[in-house]
Protein backbone atom coordinates (compact mmCIF):
# COMPACT_ATOMS: atom_id res chain seq x y z
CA UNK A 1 7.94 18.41 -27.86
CA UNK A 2 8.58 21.99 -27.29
CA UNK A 3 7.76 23.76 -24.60
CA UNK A 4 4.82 26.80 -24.95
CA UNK A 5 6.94 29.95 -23.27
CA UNK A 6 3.51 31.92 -23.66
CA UNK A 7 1.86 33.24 -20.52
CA UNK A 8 -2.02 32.59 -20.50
CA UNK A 9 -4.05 35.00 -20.06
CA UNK A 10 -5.49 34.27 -16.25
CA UNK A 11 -9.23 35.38 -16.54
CA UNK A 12 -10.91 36.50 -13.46
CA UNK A 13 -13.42 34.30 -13.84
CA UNK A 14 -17.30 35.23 -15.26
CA UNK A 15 -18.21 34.64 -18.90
CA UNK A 16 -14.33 34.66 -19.87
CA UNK A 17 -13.37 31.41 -17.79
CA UNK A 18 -16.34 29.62 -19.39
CA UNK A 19 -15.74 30.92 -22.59
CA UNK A 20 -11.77 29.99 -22.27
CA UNK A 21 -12.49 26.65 -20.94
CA UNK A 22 -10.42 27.43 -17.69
CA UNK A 23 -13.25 26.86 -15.35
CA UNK A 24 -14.74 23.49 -16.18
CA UNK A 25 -18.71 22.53 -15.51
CA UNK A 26 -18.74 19.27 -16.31
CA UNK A 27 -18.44 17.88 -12.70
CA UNK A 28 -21.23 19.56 -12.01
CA UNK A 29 -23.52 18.98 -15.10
CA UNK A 30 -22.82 15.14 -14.08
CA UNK A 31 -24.44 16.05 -10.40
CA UNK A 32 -27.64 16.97 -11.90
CA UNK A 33 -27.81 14.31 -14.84
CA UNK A 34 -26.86 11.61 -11.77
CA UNK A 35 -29.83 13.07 -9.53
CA UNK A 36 -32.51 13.40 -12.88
CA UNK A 37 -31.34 9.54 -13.24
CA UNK A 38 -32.00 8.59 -9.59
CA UNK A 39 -35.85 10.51 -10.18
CA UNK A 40 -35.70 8.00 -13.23
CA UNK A 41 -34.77 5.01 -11.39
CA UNK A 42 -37.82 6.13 -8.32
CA UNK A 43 -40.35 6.37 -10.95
CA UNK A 44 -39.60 2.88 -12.52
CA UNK A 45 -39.33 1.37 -8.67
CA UNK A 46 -42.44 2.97 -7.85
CA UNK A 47 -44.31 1.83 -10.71
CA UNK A 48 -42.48 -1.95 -10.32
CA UNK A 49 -44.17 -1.97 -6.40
CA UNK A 50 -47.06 -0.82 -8.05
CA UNK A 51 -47.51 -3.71 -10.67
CA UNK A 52 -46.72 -6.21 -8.01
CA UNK A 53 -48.84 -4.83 -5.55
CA UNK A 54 -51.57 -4.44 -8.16
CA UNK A 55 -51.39 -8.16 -9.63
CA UNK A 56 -51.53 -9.54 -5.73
CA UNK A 57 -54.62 -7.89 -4.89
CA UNK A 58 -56.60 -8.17 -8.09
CA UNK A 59 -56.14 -12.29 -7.93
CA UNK A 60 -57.72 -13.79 -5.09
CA UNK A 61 -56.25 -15.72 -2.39
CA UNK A 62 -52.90 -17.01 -1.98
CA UNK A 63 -52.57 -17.19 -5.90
CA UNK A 64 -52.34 -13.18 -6.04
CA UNK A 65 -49.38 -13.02 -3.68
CA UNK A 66 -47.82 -15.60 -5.28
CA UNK A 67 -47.63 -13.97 -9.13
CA UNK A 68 -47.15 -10.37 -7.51
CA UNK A 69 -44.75 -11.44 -4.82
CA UNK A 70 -42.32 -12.43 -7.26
CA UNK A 71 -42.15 -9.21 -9.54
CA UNK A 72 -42.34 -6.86 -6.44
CA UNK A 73 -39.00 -8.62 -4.83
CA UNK A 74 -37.12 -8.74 -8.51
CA UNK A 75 -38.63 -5.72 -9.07
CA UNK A 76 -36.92 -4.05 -5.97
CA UNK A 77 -33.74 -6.16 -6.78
CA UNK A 78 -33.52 -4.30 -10.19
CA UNK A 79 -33.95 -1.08 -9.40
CA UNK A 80 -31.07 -1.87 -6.60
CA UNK A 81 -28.94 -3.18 -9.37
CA UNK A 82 -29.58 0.17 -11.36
CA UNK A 83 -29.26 2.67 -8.72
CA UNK A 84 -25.80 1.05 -8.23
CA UNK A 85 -24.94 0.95 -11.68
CA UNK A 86 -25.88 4.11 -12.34
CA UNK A 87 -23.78 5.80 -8.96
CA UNK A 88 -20.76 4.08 -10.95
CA UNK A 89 -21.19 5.46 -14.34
CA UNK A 90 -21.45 8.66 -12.71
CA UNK A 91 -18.49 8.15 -10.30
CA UNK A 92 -16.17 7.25 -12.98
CA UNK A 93 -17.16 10.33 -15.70
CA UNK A 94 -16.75 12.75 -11.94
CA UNK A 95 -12.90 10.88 -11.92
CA UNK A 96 -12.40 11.26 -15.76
CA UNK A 97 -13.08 14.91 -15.23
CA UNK A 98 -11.01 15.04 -11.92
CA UNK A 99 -8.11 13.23 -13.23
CA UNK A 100 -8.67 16.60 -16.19
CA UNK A 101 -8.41 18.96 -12.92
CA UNK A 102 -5.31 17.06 -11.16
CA UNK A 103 -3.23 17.13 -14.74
CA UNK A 104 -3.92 20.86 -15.51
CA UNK A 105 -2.70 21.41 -12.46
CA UNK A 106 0.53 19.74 -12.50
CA UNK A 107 1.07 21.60 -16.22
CA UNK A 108 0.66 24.76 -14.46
CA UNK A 109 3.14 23.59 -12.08
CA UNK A 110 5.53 22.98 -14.42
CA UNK A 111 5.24 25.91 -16.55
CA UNK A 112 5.82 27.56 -13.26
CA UNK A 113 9.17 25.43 -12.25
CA UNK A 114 10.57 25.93 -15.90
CA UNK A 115 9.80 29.69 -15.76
CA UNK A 116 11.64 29.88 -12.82
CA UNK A 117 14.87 27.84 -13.98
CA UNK A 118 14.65 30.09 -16.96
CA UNK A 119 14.86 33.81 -15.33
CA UNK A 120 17.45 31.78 -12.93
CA UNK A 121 19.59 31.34 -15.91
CA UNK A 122 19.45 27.67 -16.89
CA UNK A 123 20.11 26.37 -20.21
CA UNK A 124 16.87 25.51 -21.36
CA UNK A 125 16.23 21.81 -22.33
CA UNK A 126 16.48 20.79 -25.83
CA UNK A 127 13.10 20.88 -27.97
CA UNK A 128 13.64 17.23 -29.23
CA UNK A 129 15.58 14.62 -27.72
CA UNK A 130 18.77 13.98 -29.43
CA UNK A 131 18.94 10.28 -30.70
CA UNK A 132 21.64 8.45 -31.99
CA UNK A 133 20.69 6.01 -35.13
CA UNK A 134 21.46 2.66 -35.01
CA UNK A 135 24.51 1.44 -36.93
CA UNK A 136 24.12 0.60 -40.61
CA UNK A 137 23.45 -3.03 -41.13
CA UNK A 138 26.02 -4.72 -42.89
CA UNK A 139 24.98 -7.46 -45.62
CA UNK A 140 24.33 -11.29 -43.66
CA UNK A 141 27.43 -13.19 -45.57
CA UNK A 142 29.62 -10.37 -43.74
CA UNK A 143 27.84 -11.11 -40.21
CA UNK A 144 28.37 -14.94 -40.58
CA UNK A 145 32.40 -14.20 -41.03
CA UNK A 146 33.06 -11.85 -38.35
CA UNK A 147 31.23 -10.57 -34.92
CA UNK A 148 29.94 -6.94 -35.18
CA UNK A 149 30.78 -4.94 -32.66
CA UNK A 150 28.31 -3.67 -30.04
CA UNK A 151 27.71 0.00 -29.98
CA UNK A 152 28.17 1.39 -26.60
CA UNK A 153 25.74 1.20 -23.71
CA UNK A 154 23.66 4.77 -23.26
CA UNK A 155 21.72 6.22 -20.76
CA UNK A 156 17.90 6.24 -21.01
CA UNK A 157 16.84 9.05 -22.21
CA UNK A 158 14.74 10.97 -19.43
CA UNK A 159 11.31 12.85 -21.10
């Protein structure tokens, strides 16, 4: 693949970064859609308490407790289970985005090493790799009779 020897334009930052896609938001449009989910998760664990509570003291006695006892424990299980699911989801789009971050890093990195071997005077690296094809095949009654030969061993080639 050939290498881009265009210089981006580095924008200052403002409504040109977020127009360019150089500043990315997404990290922190994941923040507020994690914390709207956790308000999500409170208002279904409040209403679960609620229902349990609700069912043990409208039944009388010991039969009450033990129909709303139940629900409120699973209840409060669940939305553990959830609020731990959900942190996960969240941590792993935060990493997807991160891993984004790390990588256009390194590219600028680059860019910046092979400028610099460039105005040093390096030969540039080929665009494509060169490749050597394989040896014609010759016809299977000819195989049989004699041993081909084996084409010499070759470096891997390094991307």
């Amino acid at each position: 693949m050939a290498r881009a020897t265009q210089k981006r334009k580095a924008s200052s930052g403002g409504l040109g970064s977020f127009l360019t896609f150089d500043h990315m938001i997404a990290g922190q449009v994941v923040l507020l859609i994690y914390w709207a989910g956790l308000g999500i998760i409170a208002l279904i664990g409040f209403s679960v308490v609620g229902a349990g509570v609700g069912l043990a003291m409208r039944e009388d006695g010991l039969s009450g407790w033990l129909l709303g006892g139940p629900l409120l424990v699973g209840g409060v299980l669940v939305v553990i289970a959830l609020t731990l699911l959900w942190r996960a989801i969240c941590e792993f789009y935060i990493a997807i985005f991160r891993i984004s971050d790390d990588l256009r890093a390194l590219r600028r990195n680059d860019d910046a090493l092979f400028a610099a071997r460039l105005e040093q005077g390096a030969k540039a690296p080929p665009a494509q790799p060169t490749v050597q094809p394989p040896p014609m095949a010759q016809p299977y009654s000819q195989t049989l009779s004699q041993p081909a030969e084996q084409p010499p061993l070759q470096p891997p080639l390094n991307y």
